[in-house]
Protein backbone atom coordinates (compact mmCIF):
# COMPACT_ATOMS: atom_id res chain seq x y z
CA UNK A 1 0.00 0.00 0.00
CA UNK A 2 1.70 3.30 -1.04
CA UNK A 3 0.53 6.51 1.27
CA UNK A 4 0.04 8.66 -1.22
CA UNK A 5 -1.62 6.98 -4.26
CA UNK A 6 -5.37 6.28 -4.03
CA UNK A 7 -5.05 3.51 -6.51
CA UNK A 8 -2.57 1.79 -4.56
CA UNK A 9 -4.87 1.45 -1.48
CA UNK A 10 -7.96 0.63 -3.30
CA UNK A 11 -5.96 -2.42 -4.66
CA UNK A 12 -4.31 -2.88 -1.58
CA UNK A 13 -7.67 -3.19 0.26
CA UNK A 14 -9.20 -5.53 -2.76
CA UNK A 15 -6.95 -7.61 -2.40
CA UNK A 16 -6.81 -7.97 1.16
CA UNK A 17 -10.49 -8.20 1.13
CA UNK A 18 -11.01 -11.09 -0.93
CA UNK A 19 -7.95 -13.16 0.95
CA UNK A 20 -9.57 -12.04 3.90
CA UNK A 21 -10.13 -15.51 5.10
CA UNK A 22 -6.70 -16.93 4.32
CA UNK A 23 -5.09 -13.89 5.94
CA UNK A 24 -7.37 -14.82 9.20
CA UNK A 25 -6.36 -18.53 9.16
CA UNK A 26 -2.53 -17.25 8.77
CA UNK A 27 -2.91 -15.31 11.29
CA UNK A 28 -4.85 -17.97 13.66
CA UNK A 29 -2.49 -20.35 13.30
CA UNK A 30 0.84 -17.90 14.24
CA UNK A 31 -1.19 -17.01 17.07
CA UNK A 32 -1.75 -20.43 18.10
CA UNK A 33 2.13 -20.95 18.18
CA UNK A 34 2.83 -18.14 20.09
CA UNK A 35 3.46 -15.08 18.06
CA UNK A 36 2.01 -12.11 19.80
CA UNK A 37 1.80 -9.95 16.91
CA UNK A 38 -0.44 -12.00 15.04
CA UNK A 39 -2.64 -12.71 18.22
CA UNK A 40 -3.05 -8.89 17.93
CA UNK A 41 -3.87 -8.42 14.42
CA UNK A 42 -6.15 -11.11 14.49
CA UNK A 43 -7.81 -9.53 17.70
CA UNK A 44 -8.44 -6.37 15.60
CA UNK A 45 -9.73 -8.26 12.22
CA UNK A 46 -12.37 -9.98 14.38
CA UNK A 47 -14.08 -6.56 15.52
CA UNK A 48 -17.08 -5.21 13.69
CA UNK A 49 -15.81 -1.88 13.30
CA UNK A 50 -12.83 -3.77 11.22
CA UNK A 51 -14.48 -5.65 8.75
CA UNK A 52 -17.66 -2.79 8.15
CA UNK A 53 -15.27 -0.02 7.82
CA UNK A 54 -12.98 -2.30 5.20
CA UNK A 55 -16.15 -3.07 3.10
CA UNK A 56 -16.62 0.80 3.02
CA UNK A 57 -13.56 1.99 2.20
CA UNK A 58 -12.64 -0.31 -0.60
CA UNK A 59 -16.20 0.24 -2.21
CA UNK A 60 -15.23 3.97 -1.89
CA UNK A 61 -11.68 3.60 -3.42
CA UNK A 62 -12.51 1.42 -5.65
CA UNK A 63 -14.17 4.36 -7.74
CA UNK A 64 -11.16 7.08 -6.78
CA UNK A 65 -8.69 4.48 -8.50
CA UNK A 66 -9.20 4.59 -12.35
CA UNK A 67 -9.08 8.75 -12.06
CA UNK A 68 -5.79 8.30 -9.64
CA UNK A 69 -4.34 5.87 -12.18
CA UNK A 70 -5.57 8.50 -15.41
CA UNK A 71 -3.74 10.97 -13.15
CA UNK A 72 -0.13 9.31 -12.95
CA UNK A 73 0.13 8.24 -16.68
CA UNK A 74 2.86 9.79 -18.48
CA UNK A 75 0.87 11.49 -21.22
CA UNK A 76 -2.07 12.73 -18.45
CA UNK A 77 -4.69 15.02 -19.82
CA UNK A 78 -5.90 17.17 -17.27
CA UNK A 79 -8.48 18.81 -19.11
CA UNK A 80 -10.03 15.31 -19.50
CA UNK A 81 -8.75 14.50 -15.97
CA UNK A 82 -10.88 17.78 -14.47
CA UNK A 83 -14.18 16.07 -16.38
CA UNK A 84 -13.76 12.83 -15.43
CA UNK A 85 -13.13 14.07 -12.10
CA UNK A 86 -16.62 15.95 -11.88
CA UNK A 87 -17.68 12.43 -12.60
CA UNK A 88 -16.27 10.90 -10.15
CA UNK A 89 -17.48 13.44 -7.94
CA UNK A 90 -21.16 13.05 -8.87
CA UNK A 91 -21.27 8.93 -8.29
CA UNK A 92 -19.73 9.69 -4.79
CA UNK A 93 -22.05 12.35 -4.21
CA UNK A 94 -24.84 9.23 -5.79
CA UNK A 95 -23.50 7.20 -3.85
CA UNK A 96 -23.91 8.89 -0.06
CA UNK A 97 -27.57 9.09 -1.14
CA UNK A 98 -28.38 5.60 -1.86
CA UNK A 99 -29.76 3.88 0.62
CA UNK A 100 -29.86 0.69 -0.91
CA UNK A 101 -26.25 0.96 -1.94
CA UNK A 102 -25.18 0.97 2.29
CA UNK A 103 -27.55 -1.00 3.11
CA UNK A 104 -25.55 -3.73 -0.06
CA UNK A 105 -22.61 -2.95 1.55
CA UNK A 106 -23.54 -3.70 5.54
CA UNK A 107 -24.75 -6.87 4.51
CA UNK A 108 -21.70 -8.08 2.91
CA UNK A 109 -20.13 -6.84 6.06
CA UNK A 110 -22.70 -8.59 8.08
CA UNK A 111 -21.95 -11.65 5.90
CA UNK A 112 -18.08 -11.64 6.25
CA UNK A 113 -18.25 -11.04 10.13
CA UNK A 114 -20.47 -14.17 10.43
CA UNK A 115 -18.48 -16.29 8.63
CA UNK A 116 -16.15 -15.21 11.69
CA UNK A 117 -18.57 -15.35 14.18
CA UNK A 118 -18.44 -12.06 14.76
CA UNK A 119 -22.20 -10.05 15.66
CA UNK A 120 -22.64 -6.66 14.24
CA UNK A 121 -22.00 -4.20 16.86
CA UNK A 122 -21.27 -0.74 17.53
CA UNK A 123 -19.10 1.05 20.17
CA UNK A 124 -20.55 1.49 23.77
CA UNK A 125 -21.77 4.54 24.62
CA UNK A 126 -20.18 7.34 26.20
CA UNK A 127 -18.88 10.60 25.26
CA UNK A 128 -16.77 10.62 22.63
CA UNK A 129 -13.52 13.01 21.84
CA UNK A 130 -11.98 10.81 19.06
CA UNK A 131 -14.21 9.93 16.54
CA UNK A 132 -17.96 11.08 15.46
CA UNK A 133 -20.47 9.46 17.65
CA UNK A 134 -24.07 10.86 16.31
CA UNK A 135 -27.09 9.17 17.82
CA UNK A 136 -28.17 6.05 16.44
CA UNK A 137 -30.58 3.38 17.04
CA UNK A 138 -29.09 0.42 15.23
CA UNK A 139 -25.34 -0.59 14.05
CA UNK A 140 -26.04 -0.02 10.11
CA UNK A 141 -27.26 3.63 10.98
CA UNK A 142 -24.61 3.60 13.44
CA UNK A 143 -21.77 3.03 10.66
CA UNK A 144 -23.61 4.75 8.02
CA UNK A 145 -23.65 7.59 9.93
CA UNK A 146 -20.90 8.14 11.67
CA UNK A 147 -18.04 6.46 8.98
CA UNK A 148 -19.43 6.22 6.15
CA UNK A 149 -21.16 9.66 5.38
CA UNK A 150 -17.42 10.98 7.05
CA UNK A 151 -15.37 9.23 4.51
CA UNK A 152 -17.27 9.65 1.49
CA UNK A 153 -17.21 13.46 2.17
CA UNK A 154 -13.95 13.76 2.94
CA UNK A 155 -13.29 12.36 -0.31
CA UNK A 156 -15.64 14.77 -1.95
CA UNK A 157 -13.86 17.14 -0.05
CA UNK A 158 -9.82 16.27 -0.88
CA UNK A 159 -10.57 15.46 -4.78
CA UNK A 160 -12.07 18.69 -4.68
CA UNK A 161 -9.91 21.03 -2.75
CA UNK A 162 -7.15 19.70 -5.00
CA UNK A 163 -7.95 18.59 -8.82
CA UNK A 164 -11.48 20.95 -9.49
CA UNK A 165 -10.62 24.07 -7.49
CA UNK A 166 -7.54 24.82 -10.62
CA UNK A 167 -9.38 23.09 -12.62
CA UNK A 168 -9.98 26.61 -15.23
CA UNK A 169 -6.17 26.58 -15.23
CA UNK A 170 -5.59 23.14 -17.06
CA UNK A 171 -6.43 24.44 -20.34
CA UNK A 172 -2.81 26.13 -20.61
CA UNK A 173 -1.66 22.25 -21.00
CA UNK A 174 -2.94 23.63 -24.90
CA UNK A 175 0.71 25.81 -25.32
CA UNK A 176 2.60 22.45 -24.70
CA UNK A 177 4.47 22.51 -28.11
CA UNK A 178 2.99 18.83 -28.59
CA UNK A 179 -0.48 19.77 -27.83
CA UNK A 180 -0.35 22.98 -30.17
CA UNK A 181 -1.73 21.59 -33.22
CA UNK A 182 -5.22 21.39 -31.40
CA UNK A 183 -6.05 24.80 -30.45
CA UNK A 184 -7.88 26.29 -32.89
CA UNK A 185 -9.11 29.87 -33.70
């Protein structure tokens, strides 16, 4: 997983999702013999929060990751990059309204974490300082609510703030002395 490519985490998270079960029995069996670190990891991969937020999050990247890898080819666009972006932004934006879409993605979360025997859950109560805890009477408006809704906007927010606020500029790409011959009068 690189930290600063979207396209790297989105396959980084695909891929861990669908060996999700052979990474679990790995890590079960290191545990078994002793190996702390593994106990550890495998302590954390059994928690709801885990598994719901991974099902998010790689749904969510999944669509950032053809624009990130559009944005790193050699011979990148980014007049065509700033449109396709504004798509991308609209199926996010789609997508945080869709009901039906969460409520697809919880159960395949509620589906992987009983194939662990793990219950859906969310955090006890309590005042919160680290981490949005609006009021919520079950665990899917729990996690829609208060990680899902987050993440998708800060994703509105960052592709945003940094490809469609220049966006006016990226026609200057046009004076490139190999992208001359298409401006016209």
């Amino acid at each position: 997983m690189c930290e600063t490519r979207w396209a790297a985490r989105s396959d980084a998270l695909s891929t861990f999702l669908a060996c999700f079960g052979a990474v679990e029995s790995a890590l079960r069996t290191l545990a078994d013999d002793g190996d702390t670190k593994c106990a550890l990891y495998l302590n954390a991969m059994e928690t709801f929060q885990f598994i719901v937020t991974l099902i998010a999050i790689e749904h969510v990247l999944s669509f950032v990751a053809p624009l990130s890898k559009m944005l790193q080819e050699k011979a990148c666009d980014l007049v065509k990059a700033a449109q396709d972006t504004r798509v991308t932004v609209a199926t996010l934006q789609a997508q945080r309204t869709s009901d039906e879409l969460w409520e697809t993605l919880y159960e395949k979360a509620v589906s992987l974490a009983a194939s662990m025997d793990v219950s859906p859950s969310m955090p006890r109560g309590g005042s919160q300082r680290n981490r949005p805890n609006a009021p919520s009477i079950t665990p899917s408006d729990f996690w829609r609510v208060n990680m899902f809704y987050p993440f998708i906007d800060h994703m509105i927010t960052e592709i945003t703030s940094r490809l469609l606020s220049s966006s006016d500029r990226f026609v200057v790409q046009s004076l490139m002395p190999s992208n001359v011959k298409t401006i016209d009068d």
